[in-house]
PDB file of N, CA and C in Angstrom:
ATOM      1  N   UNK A   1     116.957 110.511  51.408  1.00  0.00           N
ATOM      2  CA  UNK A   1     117.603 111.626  50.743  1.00  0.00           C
ATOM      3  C   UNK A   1     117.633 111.425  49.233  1.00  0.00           C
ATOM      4  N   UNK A   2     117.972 109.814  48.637  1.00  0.00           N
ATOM      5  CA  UNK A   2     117.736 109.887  47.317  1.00  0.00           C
ATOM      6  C   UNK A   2     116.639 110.377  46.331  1.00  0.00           C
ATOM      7  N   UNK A   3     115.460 109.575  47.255  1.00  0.00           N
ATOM      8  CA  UNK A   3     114.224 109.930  46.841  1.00  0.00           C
ATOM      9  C   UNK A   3     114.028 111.875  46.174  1.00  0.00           C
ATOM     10  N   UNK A   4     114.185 112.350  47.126  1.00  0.00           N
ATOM     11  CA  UNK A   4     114.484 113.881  46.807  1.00  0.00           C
ATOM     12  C   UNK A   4     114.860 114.283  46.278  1.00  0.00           C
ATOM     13  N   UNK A   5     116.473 113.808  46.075  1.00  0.00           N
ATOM     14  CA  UNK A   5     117.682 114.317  44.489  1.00  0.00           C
ATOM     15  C   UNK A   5     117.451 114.072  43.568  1.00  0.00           C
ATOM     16  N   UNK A   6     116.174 112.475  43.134  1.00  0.00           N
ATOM     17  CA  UNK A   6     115.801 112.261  42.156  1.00  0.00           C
ATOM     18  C   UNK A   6     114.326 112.783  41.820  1.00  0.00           C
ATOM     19  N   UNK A   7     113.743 113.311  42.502  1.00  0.00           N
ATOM     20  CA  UNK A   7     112.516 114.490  42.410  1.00  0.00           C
ATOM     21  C   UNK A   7     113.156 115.607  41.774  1.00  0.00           C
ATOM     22  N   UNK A   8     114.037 116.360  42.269  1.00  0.00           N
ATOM     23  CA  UNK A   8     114.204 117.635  41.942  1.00  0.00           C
ATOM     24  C   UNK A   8     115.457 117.702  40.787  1.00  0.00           C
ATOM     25  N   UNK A   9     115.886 116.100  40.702  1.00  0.00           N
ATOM     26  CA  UNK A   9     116.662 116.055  39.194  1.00  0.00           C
ATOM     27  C   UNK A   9     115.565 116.364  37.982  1.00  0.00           C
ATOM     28  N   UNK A  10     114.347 115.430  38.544  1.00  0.00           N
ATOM     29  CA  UNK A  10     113.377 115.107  37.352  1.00  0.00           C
ATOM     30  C   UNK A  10     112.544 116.628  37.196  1.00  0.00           C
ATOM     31  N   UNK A  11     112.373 117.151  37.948  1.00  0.00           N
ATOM     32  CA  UNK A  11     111.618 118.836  37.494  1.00  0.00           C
ATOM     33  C   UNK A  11     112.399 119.665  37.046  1.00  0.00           C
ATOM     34  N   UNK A  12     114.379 119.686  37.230  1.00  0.00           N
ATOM     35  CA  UNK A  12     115.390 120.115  36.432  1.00  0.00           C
ATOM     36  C   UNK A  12     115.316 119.982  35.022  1.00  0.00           C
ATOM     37  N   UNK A  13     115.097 118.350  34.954  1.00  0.00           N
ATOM     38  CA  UNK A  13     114.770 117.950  33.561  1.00  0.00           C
ATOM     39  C   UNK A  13     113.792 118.645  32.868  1.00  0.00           C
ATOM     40  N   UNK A  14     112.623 118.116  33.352  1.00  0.00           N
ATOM     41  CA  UNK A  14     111.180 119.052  32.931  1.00  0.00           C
ATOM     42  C   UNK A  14     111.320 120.022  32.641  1.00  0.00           C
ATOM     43  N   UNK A  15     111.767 120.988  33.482  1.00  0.00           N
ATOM     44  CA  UNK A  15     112.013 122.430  33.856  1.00  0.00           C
ATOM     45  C   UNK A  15     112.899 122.659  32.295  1.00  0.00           C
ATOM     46  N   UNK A  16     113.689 121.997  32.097  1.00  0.00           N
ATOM     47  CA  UNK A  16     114.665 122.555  30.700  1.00  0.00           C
ATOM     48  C   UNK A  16     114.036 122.499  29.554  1.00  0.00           C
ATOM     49  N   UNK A  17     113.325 120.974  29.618  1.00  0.00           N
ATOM     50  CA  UNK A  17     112.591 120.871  28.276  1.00  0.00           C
ATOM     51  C   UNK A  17     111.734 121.541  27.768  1.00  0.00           C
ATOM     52  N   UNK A  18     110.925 122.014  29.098  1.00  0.00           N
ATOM     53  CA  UNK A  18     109.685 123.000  28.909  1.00  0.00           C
ATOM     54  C   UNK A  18     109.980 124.361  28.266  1.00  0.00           C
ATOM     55  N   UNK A  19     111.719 124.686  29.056  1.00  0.00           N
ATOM     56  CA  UNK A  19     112.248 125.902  28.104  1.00  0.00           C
ATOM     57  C   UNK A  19     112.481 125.838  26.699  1.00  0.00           C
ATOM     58  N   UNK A  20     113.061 124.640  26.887  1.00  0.00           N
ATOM     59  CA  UNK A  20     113.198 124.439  25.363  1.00  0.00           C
ATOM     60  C   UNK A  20     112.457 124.599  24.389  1.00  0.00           C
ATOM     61  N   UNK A  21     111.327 123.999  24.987  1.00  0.00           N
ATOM     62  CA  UNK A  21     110.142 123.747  23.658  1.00  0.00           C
ATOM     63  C   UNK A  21     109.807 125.240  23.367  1.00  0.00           C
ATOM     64  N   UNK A  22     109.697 126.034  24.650  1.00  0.00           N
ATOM     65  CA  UNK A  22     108.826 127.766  24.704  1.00  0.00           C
ATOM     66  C   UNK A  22     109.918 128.503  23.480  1.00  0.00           C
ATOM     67  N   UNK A  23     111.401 128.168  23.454  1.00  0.00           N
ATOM     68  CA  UNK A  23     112.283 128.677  23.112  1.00  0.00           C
ATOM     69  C   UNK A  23     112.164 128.517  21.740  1.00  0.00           C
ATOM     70  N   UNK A  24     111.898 127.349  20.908  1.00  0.00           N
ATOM     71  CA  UNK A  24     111.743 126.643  20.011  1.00  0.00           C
ATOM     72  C   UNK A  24     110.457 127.529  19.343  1.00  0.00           C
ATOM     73  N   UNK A  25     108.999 127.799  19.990  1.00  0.00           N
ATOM     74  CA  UNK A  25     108.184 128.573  19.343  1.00  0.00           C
ATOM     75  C   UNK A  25     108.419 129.918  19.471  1.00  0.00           C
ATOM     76  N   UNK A  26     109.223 130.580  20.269  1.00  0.00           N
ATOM     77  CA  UNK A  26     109.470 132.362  20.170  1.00  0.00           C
ATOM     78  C   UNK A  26     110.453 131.796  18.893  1.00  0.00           C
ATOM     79  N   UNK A  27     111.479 131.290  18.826  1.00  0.00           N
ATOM     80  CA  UNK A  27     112.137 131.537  17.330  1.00  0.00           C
ATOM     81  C   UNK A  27     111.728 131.547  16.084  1.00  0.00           C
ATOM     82  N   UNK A  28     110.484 130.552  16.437  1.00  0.00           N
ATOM     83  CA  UNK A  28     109.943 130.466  15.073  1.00  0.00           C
ATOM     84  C   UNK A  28     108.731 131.312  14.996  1.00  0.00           C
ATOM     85  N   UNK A  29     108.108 131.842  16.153  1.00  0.00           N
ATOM     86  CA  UNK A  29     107.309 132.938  15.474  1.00  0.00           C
ATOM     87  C   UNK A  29     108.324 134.462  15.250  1.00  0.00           C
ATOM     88  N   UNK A  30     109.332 134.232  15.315  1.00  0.00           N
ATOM     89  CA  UNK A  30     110.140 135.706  14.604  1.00  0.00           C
ATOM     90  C   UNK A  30     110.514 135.140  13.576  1.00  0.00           C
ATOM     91  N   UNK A  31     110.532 133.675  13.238  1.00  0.00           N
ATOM     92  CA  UNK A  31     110.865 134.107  11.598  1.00  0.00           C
ATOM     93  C   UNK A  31     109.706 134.195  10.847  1.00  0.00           C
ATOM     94  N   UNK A  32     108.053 134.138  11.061  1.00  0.00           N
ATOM     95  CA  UNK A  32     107.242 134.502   9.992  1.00  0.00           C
ATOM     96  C   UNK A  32     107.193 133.706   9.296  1.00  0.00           C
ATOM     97  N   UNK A  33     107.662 131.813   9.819  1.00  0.00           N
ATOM     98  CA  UNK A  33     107.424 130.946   8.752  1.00  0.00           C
ATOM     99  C   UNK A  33     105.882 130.627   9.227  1.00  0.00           C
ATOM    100  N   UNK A  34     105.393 129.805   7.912  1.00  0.00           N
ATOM    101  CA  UNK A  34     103.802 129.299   7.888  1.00  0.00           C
ATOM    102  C   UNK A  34     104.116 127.896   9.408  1.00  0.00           C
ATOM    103  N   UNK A  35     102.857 127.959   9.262  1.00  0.00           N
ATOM    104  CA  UNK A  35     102.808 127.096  10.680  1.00  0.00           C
ATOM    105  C   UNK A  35     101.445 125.968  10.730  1.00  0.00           C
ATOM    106  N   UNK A  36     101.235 125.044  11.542  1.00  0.00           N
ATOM    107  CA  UNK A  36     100.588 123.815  11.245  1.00  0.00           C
ATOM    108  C   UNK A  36     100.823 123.085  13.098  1.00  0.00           C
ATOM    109  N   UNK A  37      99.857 122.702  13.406  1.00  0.00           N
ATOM    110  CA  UNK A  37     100.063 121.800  14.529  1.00  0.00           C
ATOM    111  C   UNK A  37      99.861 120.674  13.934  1.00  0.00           C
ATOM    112  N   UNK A  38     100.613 119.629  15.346  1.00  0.00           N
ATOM    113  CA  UNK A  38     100.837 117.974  15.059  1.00  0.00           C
ATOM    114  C   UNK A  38      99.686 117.854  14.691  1.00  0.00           C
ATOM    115  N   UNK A  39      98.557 117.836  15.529  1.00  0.00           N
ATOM    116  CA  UNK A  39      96.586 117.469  15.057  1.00  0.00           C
ATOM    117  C   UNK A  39      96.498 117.734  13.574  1.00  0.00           C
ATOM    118  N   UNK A  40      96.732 118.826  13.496  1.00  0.00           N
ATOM    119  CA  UNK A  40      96.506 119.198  11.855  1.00  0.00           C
ATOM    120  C   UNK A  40      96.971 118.228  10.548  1.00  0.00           C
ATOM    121  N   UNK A  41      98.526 118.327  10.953  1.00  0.00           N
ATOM    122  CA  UNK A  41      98.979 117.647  10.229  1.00  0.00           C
ATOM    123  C   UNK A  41      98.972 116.191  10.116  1.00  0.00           C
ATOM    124  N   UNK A  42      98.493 115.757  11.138  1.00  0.00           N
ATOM    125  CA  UNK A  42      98.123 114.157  11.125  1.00  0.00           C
ATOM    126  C   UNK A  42      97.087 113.619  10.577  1.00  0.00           C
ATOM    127  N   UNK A  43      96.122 114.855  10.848  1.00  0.00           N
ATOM    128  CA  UNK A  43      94.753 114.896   9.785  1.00  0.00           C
ATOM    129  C   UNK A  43      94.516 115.057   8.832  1.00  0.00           C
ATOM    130  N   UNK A  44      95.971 115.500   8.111  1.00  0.00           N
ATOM    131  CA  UNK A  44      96.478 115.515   6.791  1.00  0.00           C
ATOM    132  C   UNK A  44      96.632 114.377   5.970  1.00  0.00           C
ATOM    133  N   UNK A  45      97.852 113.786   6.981  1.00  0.00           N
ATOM    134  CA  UNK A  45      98.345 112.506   6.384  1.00  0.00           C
ATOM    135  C   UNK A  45      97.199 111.295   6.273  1.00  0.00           C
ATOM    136  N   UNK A  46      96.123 111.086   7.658  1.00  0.00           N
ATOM    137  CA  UNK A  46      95.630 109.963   7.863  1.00  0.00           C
ATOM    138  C   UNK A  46      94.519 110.270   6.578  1.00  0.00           C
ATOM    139  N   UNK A  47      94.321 111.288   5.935  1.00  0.00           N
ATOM    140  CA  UNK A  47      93.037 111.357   5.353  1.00  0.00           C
ATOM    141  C   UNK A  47      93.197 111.828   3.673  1.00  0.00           C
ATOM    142  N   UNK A  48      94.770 112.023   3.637  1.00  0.00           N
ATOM    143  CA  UNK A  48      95.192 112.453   2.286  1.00  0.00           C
ATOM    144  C   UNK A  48      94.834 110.862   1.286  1.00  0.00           C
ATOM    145  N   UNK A  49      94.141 110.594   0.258  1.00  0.00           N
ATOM    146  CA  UNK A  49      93.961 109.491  -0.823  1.00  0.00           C
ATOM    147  C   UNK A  49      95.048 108.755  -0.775  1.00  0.00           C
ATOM    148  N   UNK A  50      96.331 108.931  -1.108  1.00  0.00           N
ATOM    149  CA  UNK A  50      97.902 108.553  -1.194  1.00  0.00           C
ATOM    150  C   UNK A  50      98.563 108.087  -0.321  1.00  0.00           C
ATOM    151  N   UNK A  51      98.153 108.299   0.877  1.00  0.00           N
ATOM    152  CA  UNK A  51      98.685 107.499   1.880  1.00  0.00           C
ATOM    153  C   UNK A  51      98.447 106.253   2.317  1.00  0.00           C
ATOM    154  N   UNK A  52      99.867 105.656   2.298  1.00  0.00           N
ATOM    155  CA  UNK A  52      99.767 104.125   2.542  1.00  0.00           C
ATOM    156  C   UNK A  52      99.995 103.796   4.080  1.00  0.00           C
ATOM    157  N   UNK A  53      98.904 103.007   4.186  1.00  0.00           N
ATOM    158  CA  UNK A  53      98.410 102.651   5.913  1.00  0.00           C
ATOM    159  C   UNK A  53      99.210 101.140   5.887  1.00  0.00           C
ATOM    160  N   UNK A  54      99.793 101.025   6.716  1.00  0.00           N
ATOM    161  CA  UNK A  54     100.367  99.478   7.267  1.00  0.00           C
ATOM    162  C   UNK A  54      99.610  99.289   9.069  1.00  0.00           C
ATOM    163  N   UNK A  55      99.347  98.484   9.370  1.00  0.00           N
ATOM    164  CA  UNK A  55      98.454  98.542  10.864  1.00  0.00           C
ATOM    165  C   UNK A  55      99.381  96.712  11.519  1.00  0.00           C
ATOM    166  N   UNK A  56      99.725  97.416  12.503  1.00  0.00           N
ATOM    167  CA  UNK A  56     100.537  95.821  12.826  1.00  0.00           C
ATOM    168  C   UNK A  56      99.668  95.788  14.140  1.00  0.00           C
ATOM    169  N   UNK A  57      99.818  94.592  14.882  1.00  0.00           N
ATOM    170  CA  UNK A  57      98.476  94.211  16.143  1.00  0.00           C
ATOM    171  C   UNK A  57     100.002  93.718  17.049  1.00  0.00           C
ATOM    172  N   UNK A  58     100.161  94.444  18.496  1.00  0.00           N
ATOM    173  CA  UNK A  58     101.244  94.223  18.848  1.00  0.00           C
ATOM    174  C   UNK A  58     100.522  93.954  20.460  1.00  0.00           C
ATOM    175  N   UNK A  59     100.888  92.817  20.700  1.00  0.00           N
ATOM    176  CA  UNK A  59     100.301  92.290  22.736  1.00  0.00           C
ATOM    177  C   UNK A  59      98.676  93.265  22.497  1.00  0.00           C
ATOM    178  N   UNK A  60      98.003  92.832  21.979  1.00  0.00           N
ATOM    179  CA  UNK A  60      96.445  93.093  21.961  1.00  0.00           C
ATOM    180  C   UNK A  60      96.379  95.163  21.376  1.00  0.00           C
ATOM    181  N   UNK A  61      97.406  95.702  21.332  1.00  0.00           N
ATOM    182  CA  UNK A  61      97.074  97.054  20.877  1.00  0.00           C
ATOM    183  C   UNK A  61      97.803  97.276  19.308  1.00  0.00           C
ATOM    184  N   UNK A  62      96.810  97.888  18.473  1.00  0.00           N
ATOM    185  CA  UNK A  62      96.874  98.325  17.246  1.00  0.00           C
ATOM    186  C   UNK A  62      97.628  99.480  16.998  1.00  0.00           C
ATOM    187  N   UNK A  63      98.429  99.325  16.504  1.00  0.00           N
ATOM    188  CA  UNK A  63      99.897 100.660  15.948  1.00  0.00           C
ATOM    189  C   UNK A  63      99.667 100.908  14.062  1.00  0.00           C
ATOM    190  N   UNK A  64      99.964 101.824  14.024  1.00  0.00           N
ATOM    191  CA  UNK A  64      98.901 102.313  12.535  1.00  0.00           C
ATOM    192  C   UNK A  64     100.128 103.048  12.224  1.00  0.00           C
ATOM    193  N   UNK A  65     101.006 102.924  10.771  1.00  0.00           N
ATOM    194  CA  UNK A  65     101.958 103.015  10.335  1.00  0.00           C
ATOM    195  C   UNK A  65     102.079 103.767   8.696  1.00  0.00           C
ATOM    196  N   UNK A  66     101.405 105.482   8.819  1.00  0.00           N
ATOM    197  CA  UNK A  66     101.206 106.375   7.411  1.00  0.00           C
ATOM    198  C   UNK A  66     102.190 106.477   6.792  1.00  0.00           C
ATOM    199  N   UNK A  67     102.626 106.703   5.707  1.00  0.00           N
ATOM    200  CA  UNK A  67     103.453 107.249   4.677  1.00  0.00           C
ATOM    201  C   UNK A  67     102.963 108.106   3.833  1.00  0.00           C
ATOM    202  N   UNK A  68     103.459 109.089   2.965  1.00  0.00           N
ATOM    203  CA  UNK A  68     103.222 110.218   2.163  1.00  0.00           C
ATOM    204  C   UNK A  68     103.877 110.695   2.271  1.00  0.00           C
ATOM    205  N   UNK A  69     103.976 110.949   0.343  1.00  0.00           N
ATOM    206  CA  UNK A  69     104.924 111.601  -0.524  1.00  0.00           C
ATOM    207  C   UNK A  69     103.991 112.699  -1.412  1.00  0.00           C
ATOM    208  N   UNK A  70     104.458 113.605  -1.036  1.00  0.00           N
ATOM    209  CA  UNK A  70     103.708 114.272  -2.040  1.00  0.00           C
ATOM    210  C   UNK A  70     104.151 115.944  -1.901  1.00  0.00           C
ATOM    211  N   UNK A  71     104.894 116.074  -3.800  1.00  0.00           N
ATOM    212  CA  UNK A  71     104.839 117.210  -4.061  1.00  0.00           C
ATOM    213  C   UNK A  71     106.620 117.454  -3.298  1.00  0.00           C
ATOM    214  N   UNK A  72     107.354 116.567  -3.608  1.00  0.00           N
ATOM    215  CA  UNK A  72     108.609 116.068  -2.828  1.00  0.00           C
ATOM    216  C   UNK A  72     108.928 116.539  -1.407  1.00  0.00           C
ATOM    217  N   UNK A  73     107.920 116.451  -0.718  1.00  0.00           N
ATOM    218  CA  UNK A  73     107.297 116.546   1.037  1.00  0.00           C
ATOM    219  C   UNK A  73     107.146 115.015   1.165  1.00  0.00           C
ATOM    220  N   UNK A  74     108.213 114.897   2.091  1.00  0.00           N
ATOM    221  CA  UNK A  74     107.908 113.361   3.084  1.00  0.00           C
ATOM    222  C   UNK A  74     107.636 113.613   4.455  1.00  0.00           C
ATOM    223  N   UNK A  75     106.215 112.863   4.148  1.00  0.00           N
ATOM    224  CA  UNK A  75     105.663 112.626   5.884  1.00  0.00           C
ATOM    225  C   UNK A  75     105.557 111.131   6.525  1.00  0.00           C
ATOM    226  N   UNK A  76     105.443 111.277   7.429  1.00  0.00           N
ATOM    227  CA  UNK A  76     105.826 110.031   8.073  1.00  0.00           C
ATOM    228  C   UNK A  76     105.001 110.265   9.595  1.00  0.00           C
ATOM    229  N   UNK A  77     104.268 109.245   9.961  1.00  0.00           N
ATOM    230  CA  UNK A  77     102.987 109.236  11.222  1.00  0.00           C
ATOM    231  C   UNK A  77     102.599 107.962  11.843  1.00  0.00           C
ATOM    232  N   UNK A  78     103.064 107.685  12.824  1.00  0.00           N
ATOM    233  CA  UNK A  78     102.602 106.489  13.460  1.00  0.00           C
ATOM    234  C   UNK A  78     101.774 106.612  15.111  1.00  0.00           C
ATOM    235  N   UNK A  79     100.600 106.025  14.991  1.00  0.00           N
ATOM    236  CA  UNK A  79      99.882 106.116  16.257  1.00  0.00           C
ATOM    237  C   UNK A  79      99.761 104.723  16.601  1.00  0.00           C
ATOM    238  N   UNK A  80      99.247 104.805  18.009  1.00  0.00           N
ATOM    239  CA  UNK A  80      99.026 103.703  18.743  1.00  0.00           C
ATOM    240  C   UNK A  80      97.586 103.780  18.783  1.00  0.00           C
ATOM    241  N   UNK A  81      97.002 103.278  17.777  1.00  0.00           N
ATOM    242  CA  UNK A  81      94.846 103.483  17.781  1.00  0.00           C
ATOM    243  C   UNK A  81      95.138 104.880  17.271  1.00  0.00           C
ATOM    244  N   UNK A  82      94.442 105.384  17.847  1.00  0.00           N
ATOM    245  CA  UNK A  82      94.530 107.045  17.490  1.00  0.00           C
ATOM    246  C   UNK A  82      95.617 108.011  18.135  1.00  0.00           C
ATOM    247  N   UNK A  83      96.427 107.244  19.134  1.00  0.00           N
ATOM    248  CA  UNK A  83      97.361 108.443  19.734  1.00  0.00           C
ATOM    249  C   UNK A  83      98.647 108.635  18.936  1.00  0.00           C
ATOM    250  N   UNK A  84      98.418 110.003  18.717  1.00  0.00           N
ATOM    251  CA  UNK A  84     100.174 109.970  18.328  1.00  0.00           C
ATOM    252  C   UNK A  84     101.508 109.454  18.660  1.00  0.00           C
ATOM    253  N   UNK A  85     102.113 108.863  17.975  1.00  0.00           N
ATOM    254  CA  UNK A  85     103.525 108.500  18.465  1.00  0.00           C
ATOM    255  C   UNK A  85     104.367 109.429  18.231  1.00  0.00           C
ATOM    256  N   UNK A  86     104.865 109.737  16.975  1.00  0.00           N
ATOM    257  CA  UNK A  86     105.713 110.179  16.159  1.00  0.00           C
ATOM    258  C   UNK A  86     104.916 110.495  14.892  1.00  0.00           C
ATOM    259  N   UNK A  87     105.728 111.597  14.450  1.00  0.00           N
ATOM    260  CA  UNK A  87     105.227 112.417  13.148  1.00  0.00           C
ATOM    261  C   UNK A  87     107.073 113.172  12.597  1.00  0.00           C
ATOM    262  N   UNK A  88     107.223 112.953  11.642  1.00  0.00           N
ATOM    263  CA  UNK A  88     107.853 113.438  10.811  1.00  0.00           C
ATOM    264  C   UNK A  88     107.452 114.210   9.333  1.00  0.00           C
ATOM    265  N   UNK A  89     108.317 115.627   9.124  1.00  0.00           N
ATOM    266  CA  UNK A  89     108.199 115.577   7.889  1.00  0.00           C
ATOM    267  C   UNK A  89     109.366 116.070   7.470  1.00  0.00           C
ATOM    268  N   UNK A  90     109.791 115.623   6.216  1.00  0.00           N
ATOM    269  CA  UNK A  90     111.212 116.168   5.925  1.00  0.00           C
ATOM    270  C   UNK A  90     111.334 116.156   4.172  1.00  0.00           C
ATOM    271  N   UNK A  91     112.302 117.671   3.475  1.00  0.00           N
ATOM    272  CA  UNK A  91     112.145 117.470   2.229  1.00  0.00           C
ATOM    273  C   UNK A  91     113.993 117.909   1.845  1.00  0.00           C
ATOM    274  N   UNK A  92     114.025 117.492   0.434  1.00  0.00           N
ATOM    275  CA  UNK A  92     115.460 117.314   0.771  1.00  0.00           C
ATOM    276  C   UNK A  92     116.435 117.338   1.430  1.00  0.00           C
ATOM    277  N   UNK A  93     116.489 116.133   2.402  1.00  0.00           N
ATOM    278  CA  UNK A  93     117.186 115.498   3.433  1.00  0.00           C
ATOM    279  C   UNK A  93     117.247 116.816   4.104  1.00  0.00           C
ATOM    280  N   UNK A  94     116.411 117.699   4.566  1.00  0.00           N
ATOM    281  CA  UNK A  94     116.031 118.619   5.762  1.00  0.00           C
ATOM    282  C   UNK A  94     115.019 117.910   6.221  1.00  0.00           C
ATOM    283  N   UNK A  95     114.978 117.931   7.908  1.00  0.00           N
ATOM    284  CA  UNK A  95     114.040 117.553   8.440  1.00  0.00           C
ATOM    285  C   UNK A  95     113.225 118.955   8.928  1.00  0.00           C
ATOM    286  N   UNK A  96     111.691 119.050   8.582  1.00  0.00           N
ATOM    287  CA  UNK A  96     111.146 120.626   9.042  1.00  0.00           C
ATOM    288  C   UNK A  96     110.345 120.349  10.161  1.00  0.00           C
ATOM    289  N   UNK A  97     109.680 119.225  10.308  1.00  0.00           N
ATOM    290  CA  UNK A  97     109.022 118.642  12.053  1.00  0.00           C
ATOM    291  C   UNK A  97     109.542 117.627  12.004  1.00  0.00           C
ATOM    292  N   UNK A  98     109.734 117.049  13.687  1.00  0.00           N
ATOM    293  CA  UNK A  98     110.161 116.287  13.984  1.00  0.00           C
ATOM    294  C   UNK A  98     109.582 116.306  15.386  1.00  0.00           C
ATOM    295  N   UNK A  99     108.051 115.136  15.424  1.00  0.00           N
ATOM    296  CA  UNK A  99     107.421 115.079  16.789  1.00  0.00           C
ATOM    297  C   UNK A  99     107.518 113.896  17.591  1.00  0.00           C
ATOM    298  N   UNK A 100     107.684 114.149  19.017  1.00  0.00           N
ATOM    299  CA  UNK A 100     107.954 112.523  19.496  1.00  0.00           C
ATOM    300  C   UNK A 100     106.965 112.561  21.002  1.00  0.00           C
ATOM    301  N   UNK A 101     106.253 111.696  21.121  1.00  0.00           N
ATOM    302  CA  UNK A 101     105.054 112.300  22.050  1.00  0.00           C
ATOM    303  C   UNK A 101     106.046 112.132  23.476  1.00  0.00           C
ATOM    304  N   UNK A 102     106.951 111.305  23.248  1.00  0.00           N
ATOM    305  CA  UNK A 102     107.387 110.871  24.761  1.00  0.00           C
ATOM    306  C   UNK A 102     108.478 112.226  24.878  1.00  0.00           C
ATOM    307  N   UNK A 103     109.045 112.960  23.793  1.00  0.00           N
ATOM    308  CA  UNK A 103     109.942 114.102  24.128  1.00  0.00           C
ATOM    309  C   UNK A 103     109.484 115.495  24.092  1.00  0.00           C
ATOM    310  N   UNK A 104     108.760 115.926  23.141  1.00  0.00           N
ATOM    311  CA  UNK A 104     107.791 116.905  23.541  1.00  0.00           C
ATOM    312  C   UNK A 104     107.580 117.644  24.162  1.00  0.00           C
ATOM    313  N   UNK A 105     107.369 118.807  24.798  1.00  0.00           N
ATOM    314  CA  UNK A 105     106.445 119.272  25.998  1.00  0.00           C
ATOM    315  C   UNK A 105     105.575 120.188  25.533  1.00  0.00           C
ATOM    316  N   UNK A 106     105.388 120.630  24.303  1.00  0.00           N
ATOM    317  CA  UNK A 106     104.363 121.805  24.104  1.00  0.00           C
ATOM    318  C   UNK A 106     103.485 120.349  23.319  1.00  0.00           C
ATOM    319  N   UNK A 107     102.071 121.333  23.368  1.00  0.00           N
ATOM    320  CA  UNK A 107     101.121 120.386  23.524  1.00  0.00           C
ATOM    321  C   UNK A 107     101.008 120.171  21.836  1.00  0.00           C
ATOM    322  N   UNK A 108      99.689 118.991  21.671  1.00  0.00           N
ATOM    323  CA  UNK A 108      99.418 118.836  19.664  1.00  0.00           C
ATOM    324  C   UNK A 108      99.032 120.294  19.331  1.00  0.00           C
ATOM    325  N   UNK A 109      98.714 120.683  20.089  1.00  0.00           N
ATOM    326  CA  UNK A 109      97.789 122.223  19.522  1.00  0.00           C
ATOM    327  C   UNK A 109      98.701 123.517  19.379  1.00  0.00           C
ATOM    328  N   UNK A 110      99.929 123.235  19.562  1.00  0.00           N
ATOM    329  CA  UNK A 110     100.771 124.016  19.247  1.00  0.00           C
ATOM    330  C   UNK A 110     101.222 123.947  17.911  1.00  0.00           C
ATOM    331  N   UNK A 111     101.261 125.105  17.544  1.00  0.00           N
ATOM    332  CA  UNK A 111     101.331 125.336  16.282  1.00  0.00           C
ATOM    333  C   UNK A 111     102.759 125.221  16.041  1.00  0.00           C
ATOM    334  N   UNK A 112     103.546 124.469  15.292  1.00  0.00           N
ATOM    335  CA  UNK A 112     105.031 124.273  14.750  1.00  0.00           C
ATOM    336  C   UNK A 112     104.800 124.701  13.299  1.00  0.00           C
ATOM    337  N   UNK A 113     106.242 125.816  13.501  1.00  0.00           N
ATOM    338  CA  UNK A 113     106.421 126.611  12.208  1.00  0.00           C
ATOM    339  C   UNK A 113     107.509 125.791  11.563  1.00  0.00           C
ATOM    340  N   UNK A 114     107.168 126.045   9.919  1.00  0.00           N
ATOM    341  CA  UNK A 114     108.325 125.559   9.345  1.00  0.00           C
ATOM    342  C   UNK A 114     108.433 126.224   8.161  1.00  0.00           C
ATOM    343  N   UNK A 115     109.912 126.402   7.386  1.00  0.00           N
ATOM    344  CA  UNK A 115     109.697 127.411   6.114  1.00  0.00           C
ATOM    345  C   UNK A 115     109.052 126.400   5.224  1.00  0.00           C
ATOM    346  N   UNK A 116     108.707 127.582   4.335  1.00  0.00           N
ATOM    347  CA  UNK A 116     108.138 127.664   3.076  1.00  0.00           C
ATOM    348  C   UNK A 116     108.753 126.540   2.420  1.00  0.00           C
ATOM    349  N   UNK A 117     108.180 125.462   1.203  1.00  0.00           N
ATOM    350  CA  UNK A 117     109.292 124.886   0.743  1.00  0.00           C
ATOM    351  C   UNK A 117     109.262 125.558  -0.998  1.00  0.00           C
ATOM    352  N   UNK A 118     110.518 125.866  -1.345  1.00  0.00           N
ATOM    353  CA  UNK A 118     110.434 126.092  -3.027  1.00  0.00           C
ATOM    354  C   UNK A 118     110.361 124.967  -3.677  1.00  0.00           C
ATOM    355  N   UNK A 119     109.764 124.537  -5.030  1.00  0.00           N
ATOM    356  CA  UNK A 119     110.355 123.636  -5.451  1.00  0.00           C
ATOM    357  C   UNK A 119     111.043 123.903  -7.143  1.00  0.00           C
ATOM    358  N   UNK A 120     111.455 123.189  -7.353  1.00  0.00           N
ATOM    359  CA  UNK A 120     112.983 123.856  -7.654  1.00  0.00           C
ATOM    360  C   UNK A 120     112.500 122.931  -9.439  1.00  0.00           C
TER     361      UNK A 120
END
């Protein structure tokens, strides 16, 4: 019987997050902010001149550790080889993405909106 309660806890779970995430892109395509998927933007960071690469070697697999500043936009990107881990970007102490591969459920190719930034 446990086996079961903990099946249909775990697709409860699923089941919410998946709303969540769907919920998360209908809001933001009604506000008409500009938009960017994780892929994109990682292809940003890993390939922008300015970004500083740190690469640590952890039990035989390579973790790759970006930074970038630029234009007072902080990004922040760490993969395992090439897979995404985490991606951040945030500009005066607003965070505008915030990706985590293990929490997630809409895919890299989803496009995440974020406003415009002024700079001031």
């Amino acid at each position: 019987m446990k086996p079961i309660l903990n099946k249909l806890l775990h697709k409860a779970k699923e089941s919410l997050h998946s709303a969540s995430a769907l919920m998360k892109e209908r809001l933001y395509e009604l506000t008409g902010t500009s938009a960017v998927t994780v892929i994109q933007l990682a292809d940003f960071i890993r390939n922008n001149p300015d970004t500083k690469v740190k690469r640590q070697d952890l039990l035989g697999q390579s973790f790759f550790f970006y930074q970038l500043e630029k234009e007072g936009i902080y990004y922040s990107l760490e993969c395992k080889n090439s897979y995404i881990l985490q991606l951040d970007v945030h500009s005066g102490g607003v965070q505008l993405v915030s990706y985590r591969s293990y929490r997630d459920y809409y895919s890299l190719n989803t496009p995440i909106k974020f406003p415009k930034i002024s700079s001031n």
